[in-house]
N, C-alpha and C. Protein backbone atom coordinates (compact mmCIF):
# COMPACT_ATOMS: atom_id res chain seq x y z
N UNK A 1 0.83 -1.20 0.00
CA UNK A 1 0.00 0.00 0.00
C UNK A 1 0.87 1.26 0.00
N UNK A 2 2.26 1.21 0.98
CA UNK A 2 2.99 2.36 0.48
C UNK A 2 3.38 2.82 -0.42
N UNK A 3 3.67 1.97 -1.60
CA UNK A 3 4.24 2.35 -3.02
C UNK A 3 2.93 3.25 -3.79
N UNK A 4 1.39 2.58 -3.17
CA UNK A 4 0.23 3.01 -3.87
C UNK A 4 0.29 4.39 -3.34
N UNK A 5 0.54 4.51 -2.25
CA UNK A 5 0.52 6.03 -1.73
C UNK A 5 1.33 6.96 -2.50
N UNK A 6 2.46 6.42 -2.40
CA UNK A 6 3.65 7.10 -3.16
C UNK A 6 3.36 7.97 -4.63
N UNK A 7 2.92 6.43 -5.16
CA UNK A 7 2.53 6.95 -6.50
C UNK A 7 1.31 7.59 -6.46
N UNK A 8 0.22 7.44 -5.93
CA UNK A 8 -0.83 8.67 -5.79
C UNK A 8 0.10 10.05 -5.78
N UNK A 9 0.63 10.49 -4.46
CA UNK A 9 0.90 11.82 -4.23
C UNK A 9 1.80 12.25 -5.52
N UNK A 10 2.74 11.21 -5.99
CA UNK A 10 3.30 11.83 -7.18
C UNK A 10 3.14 12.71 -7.87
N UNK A 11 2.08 11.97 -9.00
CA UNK A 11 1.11 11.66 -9.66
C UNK A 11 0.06 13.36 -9.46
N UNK A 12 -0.22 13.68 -7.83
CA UNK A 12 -1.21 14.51 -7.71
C UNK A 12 -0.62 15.74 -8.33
N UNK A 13 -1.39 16.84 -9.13
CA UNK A 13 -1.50 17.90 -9.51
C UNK A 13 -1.45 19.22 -8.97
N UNK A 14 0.14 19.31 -8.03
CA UNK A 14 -0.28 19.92 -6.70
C UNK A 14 -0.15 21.65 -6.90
N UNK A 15 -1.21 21.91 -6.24
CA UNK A 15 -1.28 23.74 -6.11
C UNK A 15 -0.73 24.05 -5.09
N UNK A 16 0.02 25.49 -5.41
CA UNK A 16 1.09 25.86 -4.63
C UNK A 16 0.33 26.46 -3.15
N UNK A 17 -0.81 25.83 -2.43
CA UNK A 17 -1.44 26.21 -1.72
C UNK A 17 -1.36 25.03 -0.60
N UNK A 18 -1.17 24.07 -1.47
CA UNK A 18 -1.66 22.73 -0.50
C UNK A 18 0.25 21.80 -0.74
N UNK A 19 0.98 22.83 -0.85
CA UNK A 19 2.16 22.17 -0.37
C UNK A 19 2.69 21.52 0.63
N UNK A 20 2.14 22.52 2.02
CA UNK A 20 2.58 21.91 3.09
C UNK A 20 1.74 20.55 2.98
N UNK A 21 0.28 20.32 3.07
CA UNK A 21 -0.60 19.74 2.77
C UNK A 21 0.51 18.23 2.49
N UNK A 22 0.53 18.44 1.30
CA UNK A 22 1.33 17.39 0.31
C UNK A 22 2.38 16.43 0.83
N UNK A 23 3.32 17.74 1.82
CA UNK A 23 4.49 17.04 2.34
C UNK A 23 4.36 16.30 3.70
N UNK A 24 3.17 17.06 4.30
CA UNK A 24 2.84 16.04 5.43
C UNK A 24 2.23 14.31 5.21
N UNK A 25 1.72 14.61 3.63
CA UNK A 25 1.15 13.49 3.53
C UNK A 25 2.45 12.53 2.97
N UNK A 26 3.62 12.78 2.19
CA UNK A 26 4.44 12.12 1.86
C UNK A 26 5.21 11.92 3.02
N UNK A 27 5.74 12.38 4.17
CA UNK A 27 6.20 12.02 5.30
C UNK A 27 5.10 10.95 5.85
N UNK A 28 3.95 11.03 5.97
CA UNK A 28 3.19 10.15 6.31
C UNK A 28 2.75 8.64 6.25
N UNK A 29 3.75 8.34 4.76
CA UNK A 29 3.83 7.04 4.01
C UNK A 29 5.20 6.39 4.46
N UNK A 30 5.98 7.57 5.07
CA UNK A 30 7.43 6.86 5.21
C UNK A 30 6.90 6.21 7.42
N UNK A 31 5.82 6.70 8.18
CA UNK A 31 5.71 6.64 9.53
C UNK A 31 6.33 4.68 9.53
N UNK A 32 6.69 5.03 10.57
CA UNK A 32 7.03 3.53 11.37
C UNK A 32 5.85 2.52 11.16
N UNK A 33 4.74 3.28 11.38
CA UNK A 33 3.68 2.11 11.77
C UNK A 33 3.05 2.23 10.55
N UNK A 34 1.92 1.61 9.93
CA UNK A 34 1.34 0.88 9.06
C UNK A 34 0.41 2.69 8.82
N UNK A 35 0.21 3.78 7.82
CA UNK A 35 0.18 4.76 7.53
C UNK A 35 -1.77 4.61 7.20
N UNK A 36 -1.90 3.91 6.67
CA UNK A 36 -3.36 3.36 6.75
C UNK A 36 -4.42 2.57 7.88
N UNK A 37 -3.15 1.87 8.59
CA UNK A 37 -4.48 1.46 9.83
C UNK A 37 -5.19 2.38 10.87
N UNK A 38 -6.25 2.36 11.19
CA UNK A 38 -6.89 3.07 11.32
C UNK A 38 -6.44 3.66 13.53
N UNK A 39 -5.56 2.91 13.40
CA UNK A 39 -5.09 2.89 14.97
C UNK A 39 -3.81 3.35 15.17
N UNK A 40 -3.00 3.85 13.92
CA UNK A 40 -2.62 4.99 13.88
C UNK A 40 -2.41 6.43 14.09
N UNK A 41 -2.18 6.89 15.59
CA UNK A 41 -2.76 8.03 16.03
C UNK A 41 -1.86 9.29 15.90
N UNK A 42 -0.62 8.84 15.95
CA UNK A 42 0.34 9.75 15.85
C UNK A 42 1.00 10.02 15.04
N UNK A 43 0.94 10.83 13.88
CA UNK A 43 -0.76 11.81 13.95
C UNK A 43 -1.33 11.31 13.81
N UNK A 44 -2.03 10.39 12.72
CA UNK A 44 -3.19 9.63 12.53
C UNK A 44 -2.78 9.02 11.04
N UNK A 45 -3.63 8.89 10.35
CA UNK A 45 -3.77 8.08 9.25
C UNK A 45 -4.49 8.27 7.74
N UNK A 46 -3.94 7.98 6.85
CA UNK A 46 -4.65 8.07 5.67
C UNK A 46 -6.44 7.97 5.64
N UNK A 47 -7.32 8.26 4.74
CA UNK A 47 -8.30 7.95 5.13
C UNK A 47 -8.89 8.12 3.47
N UNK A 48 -9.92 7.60 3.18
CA UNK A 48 -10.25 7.90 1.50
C UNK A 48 -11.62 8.63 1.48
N UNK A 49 -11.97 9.12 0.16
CA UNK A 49 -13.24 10.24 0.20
C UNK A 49 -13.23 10.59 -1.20
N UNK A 50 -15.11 10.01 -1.32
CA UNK A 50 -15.15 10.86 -2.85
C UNK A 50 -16.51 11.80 -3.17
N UNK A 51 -15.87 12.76 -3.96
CA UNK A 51 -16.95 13.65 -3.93
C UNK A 51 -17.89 13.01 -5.45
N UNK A 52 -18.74 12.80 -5.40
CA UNK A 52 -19.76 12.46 -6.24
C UNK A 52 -20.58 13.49 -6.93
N UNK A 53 -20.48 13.18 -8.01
CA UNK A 53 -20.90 14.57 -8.84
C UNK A 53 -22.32 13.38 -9.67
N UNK A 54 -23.56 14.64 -9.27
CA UNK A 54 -25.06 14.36 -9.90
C UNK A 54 -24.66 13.41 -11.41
N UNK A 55 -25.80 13.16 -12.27
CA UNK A 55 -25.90 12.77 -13.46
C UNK A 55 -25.44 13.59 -14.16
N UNK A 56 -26.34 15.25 -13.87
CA UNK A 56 -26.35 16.55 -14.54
C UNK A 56 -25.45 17.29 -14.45
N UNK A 57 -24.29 16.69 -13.96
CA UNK A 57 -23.09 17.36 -13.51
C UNK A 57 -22.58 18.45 -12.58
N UNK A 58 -24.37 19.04 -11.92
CA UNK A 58 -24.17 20.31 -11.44
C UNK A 58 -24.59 19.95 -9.74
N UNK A 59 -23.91 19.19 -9.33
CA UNK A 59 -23.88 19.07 -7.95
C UNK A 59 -23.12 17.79 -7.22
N UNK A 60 -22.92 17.94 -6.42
CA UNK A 60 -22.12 16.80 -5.18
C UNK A 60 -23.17 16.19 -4.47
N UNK A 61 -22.84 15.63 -4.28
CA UNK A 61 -23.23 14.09 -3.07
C UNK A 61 -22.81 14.98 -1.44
N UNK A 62 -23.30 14.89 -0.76
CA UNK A 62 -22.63 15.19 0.51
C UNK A 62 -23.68 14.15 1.43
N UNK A 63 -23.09 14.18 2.60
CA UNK A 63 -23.92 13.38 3.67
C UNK A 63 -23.58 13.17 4.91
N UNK A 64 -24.78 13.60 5.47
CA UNK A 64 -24.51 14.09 7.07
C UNK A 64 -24.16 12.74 8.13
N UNK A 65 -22.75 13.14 8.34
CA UNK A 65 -21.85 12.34 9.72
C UNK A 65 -22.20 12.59 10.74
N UNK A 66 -23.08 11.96 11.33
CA UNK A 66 -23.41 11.59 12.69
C UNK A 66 -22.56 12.33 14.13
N UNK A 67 -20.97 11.87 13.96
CA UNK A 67 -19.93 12.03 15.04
C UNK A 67 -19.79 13.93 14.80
N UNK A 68 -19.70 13.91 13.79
CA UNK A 68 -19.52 15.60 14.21
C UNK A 68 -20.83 16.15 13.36
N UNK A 69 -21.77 16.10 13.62
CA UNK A 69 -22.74 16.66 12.84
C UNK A 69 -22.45 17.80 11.93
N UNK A 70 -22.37 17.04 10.66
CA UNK A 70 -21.43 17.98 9.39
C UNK A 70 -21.87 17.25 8.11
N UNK A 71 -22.09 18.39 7.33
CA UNK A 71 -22.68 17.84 5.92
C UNK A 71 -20.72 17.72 5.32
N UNK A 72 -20.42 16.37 4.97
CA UNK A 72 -19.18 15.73 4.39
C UNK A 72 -19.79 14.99 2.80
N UNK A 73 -18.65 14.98 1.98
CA UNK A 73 -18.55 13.92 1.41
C UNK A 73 -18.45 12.44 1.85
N UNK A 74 -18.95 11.45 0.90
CA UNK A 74 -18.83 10.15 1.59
C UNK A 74 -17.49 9.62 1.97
N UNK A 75 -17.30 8.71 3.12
CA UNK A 75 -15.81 8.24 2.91
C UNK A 75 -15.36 8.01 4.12
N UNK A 76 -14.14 7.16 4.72
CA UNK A 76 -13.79 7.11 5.66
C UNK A 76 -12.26 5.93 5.78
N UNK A 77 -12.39 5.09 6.45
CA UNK A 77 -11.27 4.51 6.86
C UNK A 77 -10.34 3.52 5.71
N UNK A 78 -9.38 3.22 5.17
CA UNK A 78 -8.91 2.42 4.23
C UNK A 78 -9.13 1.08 4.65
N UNK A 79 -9.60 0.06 4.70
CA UNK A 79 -9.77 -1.28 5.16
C UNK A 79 -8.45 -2.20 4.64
N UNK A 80 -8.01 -2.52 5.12
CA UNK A 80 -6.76 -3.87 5.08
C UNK A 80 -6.98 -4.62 3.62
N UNK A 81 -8.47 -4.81 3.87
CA UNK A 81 -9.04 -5.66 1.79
C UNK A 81 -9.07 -4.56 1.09
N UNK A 82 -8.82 -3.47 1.28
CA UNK A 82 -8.95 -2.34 0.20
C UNK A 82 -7.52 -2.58 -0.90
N UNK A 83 -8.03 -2.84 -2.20
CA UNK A 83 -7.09 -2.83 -3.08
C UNK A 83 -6.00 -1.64 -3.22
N UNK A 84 -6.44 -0.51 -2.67
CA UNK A 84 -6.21 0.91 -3.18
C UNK A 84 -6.95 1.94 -2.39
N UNK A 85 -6.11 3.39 -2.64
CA UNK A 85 -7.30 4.14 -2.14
C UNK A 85 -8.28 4.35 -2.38
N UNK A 86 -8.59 4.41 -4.12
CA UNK A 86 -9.71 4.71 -4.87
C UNK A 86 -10.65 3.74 -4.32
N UNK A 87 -9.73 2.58 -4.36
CA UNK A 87 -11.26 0.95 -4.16
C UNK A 87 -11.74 1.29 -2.51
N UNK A 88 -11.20 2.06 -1.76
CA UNK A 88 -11.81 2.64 -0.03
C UNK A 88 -12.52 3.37 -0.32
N UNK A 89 -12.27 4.17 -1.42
CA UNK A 89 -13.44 5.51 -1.33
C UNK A 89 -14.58 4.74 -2.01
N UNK A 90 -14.63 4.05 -2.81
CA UNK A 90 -15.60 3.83 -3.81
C UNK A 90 -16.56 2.76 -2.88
N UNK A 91 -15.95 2.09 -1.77
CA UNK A 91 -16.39 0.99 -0.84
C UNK A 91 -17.44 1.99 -0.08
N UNK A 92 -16.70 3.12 0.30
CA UNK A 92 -17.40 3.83 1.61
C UNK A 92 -18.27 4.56 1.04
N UNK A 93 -18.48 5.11 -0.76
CA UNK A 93 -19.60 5.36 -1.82
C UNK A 93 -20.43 4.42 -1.38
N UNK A 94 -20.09 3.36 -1.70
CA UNK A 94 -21.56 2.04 -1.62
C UNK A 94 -22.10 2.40 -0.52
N UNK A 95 -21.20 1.77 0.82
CA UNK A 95 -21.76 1.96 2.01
C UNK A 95 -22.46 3.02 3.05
N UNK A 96 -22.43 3.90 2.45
CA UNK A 96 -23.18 5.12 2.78
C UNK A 96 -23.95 5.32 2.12
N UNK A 97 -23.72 5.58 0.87
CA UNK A 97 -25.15 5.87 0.12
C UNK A 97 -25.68 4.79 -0.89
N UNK A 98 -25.43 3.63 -1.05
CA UNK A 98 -25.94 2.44 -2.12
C UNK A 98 -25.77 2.94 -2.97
N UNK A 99 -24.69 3.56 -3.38
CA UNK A 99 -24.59 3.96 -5.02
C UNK A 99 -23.34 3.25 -5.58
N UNK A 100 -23.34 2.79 -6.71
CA UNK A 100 -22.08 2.48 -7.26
C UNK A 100 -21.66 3.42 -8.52
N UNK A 101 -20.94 4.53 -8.14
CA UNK A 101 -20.71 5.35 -8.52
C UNK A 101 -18.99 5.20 -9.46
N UNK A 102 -19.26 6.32 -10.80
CA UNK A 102 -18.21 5.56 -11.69
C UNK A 102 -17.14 6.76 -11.45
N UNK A 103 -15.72 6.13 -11.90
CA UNK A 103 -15.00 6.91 -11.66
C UNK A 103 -14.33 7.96 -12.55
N UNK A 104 -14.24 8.91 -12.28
CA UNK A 104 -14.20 10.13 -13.28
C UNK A 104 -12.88 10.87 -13.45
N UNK A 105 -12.06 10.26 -12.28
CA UNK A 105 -10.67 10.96 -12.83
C UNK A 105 -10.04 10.00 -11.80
N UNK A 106 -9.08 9.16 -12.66
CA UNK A 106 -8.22 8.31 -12.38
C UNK A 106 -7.78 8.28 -11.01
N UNK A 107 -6.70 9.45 -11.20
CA UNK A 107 -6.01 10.03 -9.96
C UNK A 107 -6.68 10.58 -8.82
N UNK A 108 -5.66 11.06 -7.94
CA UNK A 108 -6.35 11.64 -7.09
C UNK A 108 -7.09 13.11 -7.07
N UNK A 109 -7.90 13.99 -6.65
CA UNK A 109 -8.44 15.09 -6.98
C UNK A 109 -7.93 16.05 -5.83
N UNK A 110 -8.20 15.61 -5.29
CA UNK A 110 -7.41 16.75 -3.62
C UNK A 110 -7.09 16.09 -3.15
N UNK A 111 -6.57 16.65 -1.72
CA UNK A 111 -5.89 16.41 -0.39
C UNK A 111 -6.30 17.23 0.54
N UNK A 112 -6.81 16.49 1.72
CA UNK A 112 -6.97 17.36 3.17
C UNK A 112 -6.21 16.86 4.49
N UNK A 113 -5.88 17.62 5.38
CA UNK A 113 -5.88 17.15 6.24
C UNK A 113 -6.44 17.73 7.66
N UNK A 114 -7.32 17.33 8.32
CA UNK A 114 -8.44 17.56 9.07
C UNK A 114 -7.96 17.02 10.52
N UNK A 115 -8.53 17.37 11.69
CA UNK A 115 -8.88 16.72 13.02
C UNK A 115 -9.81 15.99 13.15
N UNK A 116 -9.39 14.90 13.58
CA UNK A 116 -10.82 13.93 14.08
C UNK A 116 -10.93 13.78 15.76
N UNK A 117 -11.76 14.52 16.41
CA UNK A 117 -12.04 14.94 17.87
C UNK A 117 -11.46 13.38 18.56
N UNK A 118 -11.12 13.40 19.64
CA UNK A 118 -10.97 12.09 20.77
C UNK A 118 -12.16 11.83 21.35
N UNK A 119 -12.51 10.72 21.05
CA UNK A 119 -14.28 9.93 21.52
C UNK A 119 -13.25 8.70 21.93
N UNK A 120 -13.70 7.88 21.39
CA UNK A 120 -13.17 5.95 21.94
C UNK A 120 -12.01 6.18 21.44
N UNK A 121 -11.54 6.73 21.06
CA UNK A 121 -10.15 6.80 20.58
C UNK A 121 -9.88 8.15 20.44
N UNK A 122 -8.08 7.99 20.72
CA UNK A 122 -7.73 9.43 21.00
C UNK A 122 -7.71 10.41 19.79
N UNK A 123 -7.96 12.00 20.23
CA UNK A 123 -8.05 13.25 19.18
C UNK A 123 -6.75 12.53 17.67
N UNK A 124 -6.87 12.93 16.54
CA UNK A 124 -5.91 12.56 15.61
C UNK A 124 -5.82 12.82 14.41
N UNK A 125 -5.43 12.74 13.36
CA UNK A 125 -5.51 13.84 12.14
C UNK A 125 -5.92 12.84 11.29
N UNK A 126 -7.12 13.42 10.07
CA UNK A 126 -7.07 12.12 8.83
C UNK A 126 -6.26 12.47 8.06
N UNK A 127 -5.80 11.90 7.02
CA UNK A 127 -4.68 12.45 5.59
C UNK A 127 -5.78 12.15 4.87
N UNK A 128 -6.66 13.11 4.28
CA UNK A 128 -7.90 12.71 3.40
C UNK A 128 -7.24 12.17 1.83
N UNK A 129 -7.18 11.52 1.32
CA UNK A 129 -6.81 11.71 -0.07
C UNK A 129 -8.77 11.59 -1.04
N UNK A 130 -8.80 12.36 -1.78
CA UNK A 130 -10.16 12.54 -2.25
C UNK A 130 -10.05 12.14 -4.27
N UNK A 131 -11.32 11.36 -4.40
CA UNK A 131 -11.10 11.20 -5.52
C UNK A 131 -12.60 11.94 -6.29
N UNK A 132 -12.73 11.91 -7.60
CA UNK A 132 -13.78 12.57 -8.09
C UNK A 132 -14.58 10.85 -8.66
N UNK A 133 -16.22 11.10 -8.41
CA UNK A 133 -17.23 9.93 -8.99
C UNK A 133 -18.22 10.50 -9.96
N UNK A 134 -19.03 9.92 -10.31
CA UNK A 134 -19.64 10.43 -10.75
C UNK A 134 -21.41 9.17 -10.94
N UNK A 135 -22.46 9.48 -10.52
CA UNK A 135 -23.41 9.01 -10.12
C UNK A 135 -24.56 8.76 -11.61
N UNK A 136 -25.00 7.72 -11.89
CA UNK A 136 -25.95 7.82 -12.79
C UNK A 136 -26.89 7.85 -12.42
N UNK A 137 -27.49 8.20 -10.88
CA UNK A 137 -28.60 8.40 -10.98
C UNK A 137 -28.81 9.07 -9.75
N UNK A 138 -30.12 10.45 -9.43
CA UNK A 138 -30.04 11.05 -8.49
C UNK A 138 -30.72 10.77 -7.07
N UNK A 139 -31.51 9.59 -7.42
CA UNK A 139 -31.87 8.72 -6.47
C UNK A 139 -31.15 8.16 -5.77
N UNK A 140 -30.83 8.01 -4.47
CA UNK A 140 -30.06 7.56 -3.46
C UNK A 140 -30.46 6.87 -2.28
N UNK A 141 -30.21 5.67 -2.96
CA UNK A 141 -30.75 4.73 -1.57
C UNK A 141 -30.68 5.18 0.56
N UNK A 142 -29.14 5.17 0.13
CA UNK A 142 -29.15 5.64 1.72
C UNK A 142 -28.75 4.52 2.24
N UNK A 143 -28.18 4.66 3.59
CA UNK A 143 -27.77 3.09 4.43
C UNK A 143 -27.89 3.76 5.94
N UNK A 144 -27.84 2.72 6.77
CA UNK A 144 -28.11 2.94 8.28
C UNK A 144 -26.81 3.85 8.75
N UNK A 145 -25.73 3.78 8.05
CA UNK A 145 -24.55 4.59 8.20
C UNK A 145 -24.62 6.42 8.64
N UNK A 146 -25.61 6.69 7.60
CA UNK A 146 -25.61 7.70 7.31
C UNK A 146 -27.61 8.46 7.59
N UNK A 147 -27.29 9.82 8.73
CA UNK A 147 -28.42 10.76 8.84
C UNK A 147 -29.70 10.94 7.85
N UNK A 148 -28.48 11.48 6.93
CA UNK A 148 -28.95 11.67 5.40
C UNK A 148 -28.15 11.79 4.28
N UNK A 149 -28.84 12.50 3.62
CA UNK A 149 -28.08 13.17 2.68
C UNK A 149 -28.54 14.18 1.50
N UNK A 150 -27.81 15.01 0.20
CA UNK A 150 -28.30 16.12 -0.12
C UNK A 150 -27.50 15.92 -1.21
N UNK A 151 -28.20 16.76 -2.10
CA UNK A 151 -27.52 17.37 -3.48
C UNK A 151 -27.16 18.32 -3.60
N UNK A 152 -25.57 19.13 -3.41
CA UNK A 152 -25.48 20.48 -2.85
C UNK A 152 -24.70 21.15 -4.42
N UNK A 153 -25.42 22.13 -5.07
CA UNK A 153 -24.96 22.51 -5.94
C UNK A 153 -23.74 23.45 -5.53
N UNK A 154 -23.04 23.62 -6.75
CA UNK A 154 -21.26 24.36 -6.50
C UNK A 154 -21.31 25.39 -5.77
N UNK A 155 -22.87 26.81 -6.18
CA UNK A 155 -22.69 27.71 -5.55
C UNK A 155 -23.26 27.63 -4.33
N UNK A 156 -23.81 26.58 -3.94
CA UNK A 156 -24.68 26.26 -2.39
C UNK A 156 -23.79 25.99 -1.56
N UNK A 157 -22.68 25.72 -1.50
CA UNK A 157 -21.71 25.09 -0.52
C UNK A 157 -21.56 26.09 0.94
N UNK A 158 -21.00 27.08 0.63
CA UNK A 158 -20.96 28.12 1.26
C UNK A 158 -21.83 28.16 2.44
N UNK A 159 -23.01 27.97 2.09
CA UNK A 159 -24.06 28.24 2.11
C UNK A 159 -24.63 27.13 3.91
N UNK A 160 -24.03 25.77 2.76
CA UNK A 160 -23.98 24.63 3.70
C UNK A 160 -22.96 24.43 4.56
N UNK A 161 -21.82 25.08 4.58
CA UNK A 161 -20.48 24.85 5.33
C UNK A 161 -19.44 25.44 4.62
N UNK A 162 -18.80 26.49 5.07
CA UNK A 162 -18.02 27.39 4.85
C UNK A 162 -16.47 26.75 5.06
N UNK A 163 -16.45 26.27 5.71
CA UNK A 163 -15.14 25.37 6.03
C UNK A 163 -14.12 25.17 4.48
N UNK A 164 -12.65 25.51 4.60
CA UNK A 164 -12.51 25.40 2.87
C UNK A 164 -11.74 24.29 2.77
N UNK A 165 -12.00 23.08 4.06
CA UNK A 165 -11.90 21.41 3.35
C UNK A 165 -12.89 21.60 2.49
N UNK A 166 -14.04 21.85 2.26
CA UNK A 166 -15.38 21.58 1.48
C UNK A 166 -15.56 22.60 0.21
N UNK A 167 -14.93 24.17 0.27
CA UNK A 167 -15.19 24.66 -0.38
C UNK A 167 -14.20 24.74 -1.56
N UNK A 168 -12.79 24.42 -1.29
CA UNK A 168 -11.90 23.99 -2.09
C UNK A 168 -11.79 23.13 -3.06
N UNK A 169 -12.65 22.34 -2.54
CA UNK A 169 -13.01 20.94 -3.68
C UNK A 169 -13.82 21.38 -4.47
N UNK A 170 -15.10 22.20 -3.66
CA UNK A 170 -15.98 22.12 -4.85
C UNK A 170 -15.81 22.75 -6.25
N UNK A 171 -15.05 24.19 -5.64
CA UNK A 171 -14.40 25.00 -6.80
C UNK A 171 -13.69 24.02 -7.61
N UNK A 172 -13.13 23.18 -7.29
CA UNK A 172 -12.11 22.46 -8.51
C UNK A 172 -13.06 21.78 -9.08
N UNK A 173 -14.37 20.92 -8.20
CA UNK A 173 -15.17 20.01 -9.62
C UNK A 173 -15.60 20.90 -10.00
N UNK A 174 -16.39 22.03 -9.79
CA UNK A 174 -16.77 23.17 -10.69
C UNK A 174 -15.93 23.59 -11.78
N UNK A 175 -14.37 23.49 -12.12
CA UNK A 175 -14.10 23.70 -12.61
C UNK A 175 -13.62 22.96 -13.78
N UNK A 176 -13.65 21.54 -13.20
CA UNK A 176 -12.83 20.27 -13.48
C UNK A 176 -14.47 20.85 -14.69
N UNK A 177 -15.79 20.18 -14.03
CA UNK A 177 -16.92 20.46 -15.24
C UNK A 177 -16.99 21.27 -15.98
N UNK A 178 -16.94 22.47 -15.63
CA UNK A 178 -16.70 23.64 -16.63
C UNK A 178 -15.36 23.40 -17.72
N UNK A 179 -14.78 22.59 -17.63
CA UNK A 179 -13.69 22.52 -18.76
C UNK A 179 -14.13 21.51 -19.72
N UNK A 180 -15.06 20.66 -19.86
CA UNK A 180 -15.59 19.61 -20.53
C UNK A 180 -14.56 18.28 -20.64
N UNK A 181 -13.89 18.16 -19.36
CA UNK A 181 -12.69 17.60 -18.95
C UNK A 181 -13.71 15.71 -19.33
N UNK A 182 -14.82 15.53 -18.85
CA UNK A 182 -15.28 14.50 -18.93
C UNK A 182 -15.51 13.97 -20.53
């Protein structure tokens, strides 16, 4: 899985914004302990996430996390059977919202790195790596995982959570669509 990391961050398209970003996450692949298990605290651990873009191209997937009551993209821990990061994000797609959602850009699309509060386990950082999906249909099953969920168009974000883990992304699929990149 380290080499997969490796070559992800490579590979990523990085803006001179999310440098530090970048290098914490490549120090992060070299940690002593296993960079993906989820018991990883110091700092913490990789984690996968994809933003899901409508049929119509003009909106995201988001869905409300329980633990910090927050409208997020889907996504969460890398599992040990996870082939890859992409195959975690696309797992934690299903499992949250029953969608099997297709994939729209190979690579990776962003990078975050966030706090995850101390509950059963102690305070600790995720290394988000985020990929882009894309949904054929706007119907969404839903799973016991998840509150809910919403269709939050590009300029609604704001709106829904100002935070610029969330608003950073969206500007890029907004833009990624606006280029007829698909």
């Amino acid at each position: 899985m380290r080499e997969g990391l490796r070559a992800l961050l490579a590979g990523y398209n990085l803006p001179p914004l999310e440098r530090d970003v970048h290098a914490s996450m490549a120090a992060l692949v070299d940690h002593p302990s296993d960079p993906t298990s989820r018991t990883t605290f110091d700092p913490g651990h990789f984690t996968a996430s994809a933003f899901v873009l409508s049929p119509d191209r003009d909106a995201v997937l988001l869905v409300h996390h329980r633990k910090l009551n927050r409208w997020l993209q889907p996504g969460g821990h890398i599992d040990p059977g996870d082939e890859n990061a992409l195959a975690a994000a696309r797992r934690e797609v299903l499992e949250e919202t029953g969608l099997r959602a297709d994939v729209l850009f190979e690579d990776v699309f962003d990078i975050d790195i966030h706090a995850y509060p101390a509950g059963r386990e102690p305070g600790h950082l995720h290394f988000d790596l985020r990929f882009l999906l894309g949904a054929d249909t706007s119907d969404v099953p839903g799973s016991s995982e998840i509150d809910g969920w919403r269709w939050v168009r590009f300029d609604e974000i704001a709106a829904v959570d100002a935070d610029p883990s969330l608003t950073r992304p969206f500007a890029k699929v907004g833009r990624w669509v606006g280029s007829g990149a698909e």
